[in-house]
C-alpha atoms as a PDB file:
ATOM      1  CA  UNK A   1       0.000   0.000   0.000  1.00  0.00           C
ATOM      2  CA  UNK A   2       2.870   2.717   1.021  1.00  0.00           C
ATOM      3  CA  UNK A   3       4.361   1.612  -2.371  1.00  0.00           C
ATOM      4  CA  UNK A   4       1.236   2.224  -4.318  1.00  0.00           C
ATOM      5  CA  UNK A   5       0.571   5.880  -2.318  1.00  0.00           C
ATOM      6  CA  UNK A   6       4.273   6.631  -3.152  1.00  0.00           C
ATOM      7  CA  UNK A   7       3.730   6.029  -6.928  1.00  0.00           C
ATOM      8  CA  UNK A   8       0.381   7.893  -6.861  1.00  0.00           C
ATOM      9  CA  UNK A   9       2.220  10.605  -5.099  1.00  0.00           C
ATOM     10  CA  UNK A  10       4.945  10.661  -8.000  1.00  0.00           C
ATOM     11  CA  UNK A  11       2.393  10.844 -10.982  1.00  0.00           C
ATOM     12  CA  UNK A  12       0.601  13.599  -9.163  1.00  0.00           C
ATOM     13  CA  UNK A  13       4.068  15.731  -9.198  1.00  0.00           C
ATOM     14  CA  UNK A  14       4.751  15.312 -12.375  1.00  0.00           C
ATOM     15  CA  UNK A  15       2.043  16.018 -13.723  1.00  0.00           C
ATOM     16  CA  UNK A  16       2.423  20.051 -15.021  1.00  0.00           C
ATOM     17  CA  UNK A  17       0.465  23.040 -13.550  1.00  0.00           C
ATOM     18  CA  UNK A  18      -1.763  24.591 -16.623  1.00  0.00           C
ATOM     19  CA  UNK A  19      -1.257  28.125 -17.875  1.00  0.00           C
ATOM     20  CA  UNK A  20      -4.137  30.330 -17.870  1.00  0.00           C
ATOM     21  CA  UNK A  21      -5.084  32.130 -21.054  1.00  0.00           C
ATOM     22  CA  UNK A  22      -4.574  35.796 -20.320  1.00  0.00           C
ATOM     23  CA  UNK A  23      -4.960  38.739 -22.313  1.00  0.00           C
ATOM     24  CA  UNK A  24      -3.183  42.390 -22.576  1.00  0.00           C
ATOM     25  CA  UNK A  25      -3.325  45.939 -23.847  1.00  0.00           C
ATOM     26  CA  UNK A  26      -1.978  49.212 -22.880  1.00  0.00           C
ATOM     27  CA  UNK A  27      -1.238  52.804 -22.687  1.00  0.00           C
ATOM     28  CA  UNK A  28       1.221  55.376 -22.665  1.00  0.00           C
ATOM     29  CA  UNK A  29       1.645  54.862 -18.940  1.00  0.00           C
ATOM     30  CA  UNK A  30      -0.018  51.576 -17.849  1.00  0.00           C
ATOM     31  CA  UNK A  31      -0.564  47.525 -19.207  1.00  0.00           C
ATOM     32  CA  UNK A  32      -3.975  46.283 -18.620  1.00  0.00           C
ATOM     33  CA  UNK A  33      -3.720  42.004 -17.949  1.00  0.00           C
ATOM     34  CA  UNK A  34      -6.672  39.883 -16.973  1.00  0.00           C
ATOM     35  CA  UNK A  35      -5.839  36.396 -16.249  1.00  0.00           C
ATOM     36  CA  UNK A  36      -9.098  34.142 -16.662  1.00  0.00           C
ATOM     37  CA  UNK A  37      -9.516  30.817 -14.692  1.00  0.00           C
ATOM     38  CA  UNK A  38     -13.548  30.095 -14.505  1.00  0.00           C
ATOM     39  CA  UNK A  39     -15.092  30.035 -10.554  1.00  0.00           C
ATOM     40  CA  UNK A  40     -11.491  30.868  -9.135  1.00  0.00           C
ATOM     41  CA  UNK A  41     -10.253  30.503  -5.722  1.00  0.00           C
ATOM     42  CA  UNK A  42      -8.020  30.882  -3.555  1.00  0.00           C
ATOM     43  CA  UNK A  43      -6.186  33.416  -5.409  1.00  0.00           C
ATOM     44  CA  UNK A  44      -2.454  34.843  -4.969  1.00  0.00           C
ATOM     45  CA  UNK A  45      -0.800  37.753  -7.153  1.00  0.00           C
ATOM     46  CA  UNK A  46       2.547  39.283  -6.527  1.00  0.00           C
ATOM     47  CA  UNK A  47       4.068  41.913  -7.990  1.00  0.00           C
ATOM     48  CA  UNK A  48       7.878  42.715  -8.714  1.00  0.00           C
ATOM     49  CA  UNK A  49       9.306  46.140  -9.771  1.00  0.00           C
ATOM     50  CA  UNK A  50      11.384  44.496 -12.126  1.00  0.00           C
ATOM     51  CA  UNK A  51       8.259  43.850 -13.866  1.00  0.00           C
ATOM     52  CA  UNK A  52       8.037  39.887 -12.278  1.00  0.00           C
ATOM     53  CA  UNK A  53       4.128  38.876 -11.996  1.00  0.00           C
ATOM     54  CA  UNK A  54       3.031  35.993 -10.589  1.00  0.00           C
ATOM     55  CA  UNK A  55      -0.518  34.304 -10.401  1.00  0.00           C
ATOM     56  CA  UNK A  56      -2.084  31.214  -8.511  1.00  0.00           C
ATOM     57  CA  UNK A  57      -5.570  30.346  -8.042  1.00  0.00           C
ATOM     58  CA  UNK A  58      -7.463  27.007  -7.441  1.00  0.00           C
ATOM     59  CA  UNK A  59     -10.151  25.947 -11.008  1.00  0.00           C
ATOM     60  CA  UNK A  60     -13.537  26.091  -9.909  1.00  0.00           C
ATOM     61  CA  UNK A  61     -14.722  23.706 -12.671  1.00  0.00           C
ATOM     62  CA  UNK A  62     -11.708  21.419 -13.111  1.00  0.00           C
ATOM     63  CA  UNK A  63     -10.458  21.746  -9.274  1.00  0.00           C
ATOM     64  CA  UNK A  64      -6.909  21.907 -10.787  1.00  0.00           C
ATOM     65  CA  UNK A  65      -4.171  24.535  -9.682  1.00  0.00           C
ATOM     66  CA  UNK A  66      -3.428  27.244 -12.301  1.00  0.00           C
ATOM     67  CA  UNK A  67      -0.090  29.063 -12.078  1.00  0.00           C
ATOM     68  CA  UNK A  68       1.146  32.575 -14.353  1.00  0.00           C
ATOM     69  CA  UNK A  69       5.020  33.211 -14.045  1.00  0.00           C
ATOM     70  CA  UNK A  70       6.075  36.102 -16.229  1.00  0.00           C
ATOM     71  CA  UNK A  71       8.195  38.611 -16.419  1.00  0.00           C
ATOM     72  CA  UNK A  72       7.162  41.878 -18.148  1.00  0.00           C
ATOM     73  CA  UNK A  73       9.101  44.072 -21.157  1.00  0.00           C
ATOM     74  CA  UNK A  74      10.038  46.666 -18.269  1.00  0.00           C
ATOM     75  CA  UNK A  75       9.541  47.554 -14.995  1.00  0.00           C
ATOM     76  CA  UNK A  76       6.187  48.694 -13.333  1.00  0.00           C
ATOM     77  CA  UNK A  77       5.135  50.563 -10.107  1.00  0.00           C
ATOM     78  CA  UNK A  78       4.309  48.249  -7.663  1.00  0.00           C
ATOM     79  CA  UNK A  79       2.662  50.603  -5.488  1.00  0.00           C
ATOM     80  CA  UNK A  80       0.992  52.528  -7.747  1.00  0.00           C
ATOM     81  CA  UNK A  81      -0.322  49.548  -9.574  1.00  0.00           C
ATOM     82  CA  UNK A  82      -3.642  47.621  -8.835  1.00  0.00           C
ATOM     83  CA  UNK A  83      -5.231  44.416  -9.387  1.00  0.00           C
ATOM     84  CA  UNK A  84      -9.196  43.408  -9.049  1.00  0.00           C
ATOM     85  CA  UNK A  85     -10.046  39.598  -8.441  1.00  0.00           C
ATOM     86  CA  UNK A  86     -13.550  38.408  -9.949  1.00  0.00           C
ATOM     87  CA  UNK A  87     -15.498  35.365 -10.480  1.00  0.00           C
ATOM     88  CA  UNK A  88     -13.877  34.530 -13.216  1.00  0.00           C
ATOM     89  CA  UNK A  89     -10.862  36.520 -13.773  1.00  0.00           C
ATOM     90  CA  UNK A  90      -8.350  38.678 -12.144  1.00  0.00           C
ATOM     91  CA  UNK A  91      -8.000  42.238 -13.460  1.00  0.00           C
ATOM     92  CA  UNK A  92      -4.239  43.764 -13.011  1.00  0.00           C
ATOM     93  CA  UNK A  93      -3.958  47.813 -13.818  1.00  0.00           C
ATOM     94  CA  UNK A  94      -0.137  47.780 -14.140  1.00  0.00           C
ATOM     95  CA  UNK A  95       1.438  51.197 -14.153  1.00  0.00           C
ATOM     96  CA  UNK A  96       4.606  51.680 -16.532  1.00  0.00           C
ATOM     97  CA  UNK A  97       8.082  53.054 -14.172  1.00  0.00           C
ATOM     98  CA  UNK A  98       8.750  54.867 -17.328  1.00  0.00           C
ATOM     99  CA  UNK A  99       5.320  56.782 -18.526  1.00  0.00           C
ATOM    100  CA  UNK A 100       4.712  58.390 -22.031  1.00  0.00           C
ATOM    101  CA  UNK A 101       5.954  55.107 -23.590  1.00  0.00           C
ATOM    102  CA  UNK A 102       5.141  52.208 -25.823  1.00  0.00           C
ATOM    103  CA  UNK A 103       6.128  48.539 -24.858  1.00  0.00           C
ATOM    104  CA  UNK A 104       4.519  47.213 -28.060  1.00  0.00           C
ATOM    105  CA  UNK A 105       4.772  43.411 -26.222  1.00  0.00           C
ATOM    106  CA  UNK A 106       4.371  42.591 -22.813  1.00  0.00           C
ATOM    107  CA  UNK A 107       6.661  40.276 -22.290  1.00  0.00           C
ATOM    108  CA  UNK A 108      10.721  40.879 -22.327  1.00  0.00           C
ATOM    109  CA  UNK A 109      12.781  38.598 -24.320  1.00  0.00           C
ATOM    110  CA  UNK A 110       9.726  37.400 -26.307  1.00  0.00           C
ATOM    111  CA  UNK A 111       7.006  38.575 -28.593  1.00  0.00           C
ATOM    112  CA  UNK A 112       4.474  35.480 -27.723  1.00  0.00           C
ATOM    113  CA  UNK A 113       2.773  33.156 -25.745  1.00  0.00           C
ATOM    114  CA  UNK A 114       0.448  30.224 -26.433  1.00  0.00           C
ATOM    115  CA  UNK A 115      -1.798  31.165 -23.943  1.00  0.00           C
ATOM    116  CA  UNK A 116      -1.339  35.177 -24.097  1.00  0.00           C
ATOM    117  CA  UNK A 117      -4.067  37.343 -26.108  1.00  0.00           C
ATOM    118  CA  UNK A 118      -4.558  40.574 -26.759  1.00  0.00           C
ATOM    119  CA  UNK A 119      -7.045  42.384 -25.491  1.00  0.00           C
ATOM    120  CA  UNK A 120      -9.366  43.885 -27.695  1.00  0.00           C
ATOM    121  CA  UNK A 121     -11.759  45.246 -25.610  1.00  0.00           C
ATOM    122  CA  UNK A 122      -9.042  47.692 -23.869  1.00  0.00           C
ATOM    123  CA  UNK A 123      -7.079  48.201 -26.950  1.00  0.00           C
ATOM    124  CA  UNK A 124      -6.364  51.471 -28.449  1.00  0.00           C
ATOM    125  CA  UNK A 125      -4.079  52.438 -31.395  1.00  0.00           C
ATOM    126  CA  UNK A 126      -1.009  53.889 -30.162  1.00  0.00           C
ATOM    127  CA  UNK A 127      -1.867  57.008 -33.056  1.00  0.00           C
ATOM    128  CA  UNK A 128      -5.492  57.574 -31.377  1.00  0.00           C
ATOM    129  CA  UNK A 129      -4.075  57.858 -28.490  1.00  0.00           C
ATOM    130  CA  UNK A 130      -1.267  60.239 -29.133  1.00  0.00           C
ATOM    131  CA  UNK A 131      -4.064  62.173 -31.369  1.00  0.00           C
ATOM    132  CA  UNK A 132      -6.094  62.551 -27.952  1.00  0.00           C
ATOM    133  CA  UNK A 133      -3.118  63.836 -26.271  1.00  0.00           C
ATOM    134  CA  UNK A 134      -2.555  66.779 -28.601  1.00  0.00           C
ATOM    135  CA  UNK A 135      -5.887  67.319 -28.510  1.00  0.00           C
ATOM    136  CA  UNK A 136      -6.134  67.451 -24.998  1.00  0.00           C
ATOM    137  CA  UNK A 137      -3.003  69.464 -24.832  1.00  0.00           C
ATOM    138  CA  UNK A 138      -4.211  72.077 -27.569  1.00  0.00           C
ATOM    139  CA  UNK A 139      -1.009  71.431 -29.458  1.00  0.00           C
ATOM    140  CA  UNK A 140      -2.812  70.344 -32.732  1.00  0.00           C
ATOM    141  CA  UNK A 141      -1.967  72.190 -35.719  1.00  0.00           C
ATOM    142  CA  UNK A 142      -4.424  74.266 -37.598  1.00  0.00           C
ATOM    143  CA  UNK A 143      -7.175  72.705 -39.118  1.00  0.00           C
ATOM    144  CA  UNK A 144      -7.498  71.651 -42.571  1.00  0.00           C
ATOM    145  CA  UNK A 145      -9.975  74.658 -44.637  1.00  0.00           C
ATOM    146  CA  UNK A 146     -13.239  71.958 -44.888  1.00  0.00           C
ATOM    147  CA  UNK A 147     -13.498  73.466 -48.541  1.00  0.00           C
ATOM    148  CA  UNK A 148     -10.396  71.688 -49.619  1.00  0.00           C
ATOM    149  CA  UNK A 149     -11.296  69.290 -52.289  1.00  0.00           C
ATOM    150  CA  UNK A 150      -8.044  67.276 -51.377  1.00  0.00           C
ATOM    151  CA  UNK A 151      -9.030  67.319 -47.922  1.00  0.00           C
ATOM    152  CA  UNK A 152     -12.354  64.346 -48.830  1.00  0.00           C
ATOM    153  CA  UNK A 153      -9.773  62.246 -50.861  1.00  0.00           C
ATOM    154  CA  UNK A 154      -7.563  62.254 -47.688  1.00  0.00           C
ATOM    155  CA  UNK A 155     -10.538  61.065 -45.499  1.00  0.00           C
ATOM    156  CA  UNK A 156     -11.502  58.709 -47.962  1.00  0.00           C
ATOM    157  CA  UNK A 157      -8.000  57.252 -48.150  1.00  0.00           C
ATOM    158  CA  UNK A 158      -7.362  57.315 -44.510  1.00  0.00           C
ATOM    159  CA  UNK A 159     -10.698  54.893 -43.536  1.00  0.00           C
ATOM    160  CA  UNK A 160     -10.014  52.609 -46.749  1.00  0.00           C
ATOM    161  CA  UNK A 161      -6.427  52.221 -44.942  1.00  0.00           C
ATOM    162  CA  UNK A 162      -8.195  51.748 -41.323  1.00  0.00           C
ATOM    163  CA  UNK A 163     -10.014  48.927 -43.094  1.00  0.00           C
ATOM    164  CA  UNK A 164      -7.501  47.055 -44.699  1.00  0.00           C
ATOM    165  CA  UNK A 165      -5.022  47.261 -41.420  1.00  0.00           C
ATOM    166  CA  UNK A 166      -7.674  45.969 -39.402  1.00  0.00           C
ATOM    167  CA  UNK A 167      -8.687  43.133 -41.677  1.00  0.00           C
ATOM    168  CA  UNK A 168      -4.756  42.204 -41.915  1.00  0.00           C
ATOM    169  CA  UNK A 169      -4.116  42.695 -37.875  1.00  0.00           C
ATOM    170  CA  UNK A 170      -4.058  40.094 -35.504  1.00  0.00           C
ATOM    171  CA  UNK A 171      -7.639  40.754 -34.365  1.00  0.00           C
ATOM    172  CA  UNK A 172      -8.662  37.845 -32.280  1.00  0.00           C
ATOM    173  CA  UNK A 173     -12.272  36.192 -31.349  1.00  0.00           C
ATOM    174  CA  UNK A 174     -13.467  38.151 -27.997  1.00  0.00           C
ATOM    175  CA  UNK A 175     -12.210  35.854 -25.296  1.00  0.00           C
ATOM    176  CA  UNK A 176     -15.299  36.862 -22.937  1.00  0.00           C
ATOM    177  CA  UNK A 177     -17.780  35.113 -25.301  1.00  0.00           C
ATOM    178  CA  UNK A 178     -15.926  32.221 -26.242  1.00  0.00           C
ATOM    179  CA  UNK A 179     -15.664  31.527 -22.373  1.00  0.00           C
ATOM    180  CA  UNK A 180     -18.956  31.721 -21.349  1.00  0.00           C
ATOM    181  CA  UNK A 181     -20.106  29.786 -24.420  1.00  0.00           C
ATOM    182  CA  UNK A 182     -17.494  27.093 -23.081  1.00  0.00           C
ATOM    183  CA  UNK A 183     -19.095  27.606 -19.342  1.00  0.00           C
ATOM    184  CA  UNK A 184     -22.545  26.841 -20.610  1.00  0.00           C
ATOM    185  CA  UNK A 185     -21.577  23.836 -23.192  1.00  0.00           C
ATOM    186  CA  UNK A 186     -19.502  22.126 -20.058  1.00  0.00           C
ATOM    187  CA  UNK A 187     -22.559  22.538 -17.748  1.00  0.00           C
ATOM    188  CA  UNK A 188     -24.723  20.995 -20.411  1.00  0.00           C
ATOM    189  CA  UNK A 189     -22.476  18.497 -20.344  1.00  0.00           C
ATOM    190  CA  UNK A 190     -22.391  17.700 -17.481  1.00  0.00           C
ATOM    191  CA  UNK A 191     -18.871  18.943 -16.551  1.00  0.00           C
ATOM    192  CA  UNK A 192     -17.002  16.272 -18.191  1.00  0.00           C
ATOM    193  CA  UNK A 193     -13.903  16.229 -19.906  1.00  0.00           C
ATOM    194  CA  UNK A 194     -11.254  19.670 -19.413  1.00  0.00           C
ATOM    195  CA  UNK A 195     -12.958  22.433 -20.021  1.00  0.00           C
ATOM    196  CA  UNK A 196      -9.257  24.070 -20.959  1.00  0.00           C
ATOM    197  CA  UNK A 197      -9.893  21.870 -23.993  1.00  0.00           C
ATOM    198  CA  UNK A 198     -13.245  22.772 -24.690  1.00  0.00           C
ATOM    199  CA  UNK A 199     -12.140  26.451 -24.327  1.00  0.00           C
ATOM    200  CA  UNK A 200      -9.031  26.065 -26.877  1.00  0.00           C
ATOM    201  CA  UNK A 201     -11.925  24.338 -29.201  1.00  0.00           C
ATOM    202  CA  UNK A 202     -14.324  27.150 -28.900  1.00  0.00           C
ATOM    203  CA  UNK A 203     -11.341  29.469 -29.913  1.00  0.00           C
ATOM    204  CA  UNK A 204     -10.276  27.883 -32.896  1.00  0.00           C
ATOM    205  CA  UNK A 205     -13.882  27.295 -34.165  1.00  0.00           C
ATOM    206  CA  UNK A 206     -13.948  31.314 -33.610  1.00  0.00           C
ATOM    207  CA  UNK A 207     -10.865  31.996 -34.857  1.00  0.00           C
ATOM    208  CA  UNK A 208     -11.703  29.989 -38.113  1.00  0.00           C
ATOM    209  CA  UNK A 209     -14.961  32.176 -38.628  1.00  0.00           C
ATOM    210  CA  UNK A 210     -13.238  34.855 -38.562  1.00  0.00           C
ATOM    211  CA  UNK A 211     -10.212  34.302 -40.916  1.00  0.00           C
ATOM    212  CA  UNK A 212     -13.694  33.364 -42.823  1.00  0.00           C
ATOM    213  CA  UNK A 213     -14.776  36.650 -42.733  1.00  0.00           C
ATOM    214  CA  UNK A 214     -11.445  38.611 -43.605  1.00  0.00           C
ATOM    215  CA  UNK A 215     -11.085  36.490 -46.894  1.00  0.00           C
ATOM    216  CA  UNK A 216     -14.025  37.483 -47.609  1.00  0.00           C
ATOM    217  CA  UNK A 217     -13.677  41.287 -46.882  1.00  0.00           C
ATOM    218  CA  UNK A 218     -10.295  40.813 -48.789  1.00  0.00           C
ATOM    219  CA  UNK A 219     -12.340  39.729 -51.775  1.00  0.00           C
ATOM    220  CA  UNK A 220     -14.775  42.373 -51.772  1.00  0.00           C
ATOM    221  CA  UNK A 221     -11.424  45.055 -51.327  1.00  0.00           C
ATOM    222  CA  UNK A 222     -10.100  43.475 -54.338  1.00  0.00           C
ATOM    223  CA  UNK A 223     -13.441  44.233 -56.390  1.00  0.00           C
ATOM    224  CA  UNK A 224     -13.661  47.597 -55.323  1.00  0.00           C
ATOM    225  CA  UNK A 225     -10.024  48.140 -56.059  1.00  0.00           C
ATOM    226  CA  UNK A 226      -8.725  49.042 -52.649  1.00  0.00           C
ATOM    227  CA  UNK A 227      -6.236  46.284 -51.819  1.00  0.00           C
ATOM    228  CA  UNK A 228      -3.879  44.074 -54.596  1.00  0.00           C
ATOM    229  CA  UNK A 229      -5.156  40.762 -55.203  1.00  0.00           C
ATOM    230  CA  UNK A 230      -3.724  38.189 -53.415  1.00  0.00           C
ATOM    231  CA  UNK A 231      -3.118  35.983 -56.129  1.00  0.00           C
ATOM    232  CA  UNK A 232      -1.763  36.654 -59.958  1.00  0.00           C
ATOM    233  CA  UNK A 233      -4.988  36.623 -62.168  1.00  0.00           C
ATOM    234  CA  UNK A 234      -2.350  34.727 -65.008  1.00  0.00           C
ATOM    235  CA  UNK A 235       0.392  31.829 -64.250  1.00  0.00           C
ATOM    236  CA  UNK A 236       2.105  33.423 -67.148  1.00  0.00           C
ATOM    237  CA  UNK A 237       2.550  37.035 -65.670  1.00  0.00           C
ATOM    238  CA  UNK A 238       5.374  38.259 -64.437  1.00  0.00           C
ATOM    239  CA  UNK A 239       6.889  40.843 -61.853  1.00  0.00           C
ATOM    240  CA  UNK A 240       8.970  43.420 -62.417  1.00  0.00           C
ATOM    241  CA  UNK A 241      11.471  44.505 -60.283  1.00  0.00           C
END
């Protein structure tokens, strides 16, 4: 019996602690992370000024232990920074040491994770925001006379360009909907199998719709004559350089 409990033991330790998908934006002068783990509990975040954060909390659904060890693209203020634990997700406020700058990734040494998102809901062009600024600031040049016929072809251009960046971002499925759809398919279910799984399902069925939908906006781009086509209309043609 001991030697059975010791073996059980062993193949409990090794088995890994799961990742939590989490999600990120920011600002000039603060990142914005929510970690989501469904029905969470017992839940422990610590900060670092070296930009170290660390999460734990306890699966409500799956009853397994879900751990978040990163370190961040630069320092924060601990003291100044905040985090908000829900139901279903912790919400961090992190506050840059240096403000009035751009991290462009959160993490330092690497551009991705499998389980990191952006967050789209909390996302805001870093050119919106700097227009705000000067707005706020009153340090935006004069104004364009609105009886400049070049000044309609600029607008035009500018939201044809807004389009076709935002069609060929990295715009993801909202993570909110996808987990609540997941929350209600499990219960159905009667809470079998990992819900992780289902979750990572539920995102790629999302994710697939909406590559879906950009071919098709790339298509109808291409007919109006905004955007190239993304294939040669001949085999025979050829590019010059």
């Amino acid at each position: 019996m001991a030697a059975v409990a010791i073996a059980a033991a062993l193949v409990v330790a090794s088995v890994p602690t799961p990742t939590p998908i989490f999600k990120w934006a920011e600002r000039l002068d603060r990142v914005f992370l929510t970690i989501v783990v469904p029905a969470m509990s017992d839940v422990t975040v610590s900060l670092g000024a070296e930009g170290r954060v660390r999460f734990s909390a306890l699966g409500g659904h799956d009853g397994q232990r879900y751990a978040l060890d990163i370190e961040l693209f630069a320092p924060i203020d601990t003291e100044a920074s905040k985090w908000f634990v829900h139901r279903d997700q912790v919400d961090l406020m992190l506050v840059k040491s240096t403000s009035k700058t751009r991290w462009f990734q959160l993490l330092k040494g690497a551009k991705g994770h499998p389980q990191m998102k952006v967050d789209w809901g909390k996302y805001k062009d870093y050119d919106e925001e700097l227009d705000e600024l000067e707005i706020k600031s009153g340090a935006r040049g004069v104004p364009v006379p609105s009886g400049d016929h070049e000044l309609k072809h600029a607008v035009d251009d500018y939201w044809k360009r807004r389009r076709i960046e935002e069609r060929e971002s990295a715009k993801l499925p909202n993570l909110d909907e996808i987990t609540k759809a997941a929350e209600k398919e499990w219960e159905a279910g009667g809470k079998t199998g990992s819900y992780q799984a289902l979750v990572q399902r539920k995102w790629k069925e999302a994710n697939d719709v909406r590559e879906r939908e950009r071919r098709l906006e790339q298509e109808e781009d291409e007919w109006a004559g905004w955007a190239k086509p993304a294939h040669s209309s001949s085999s025979g043609d050829k590019e010059e350089v």
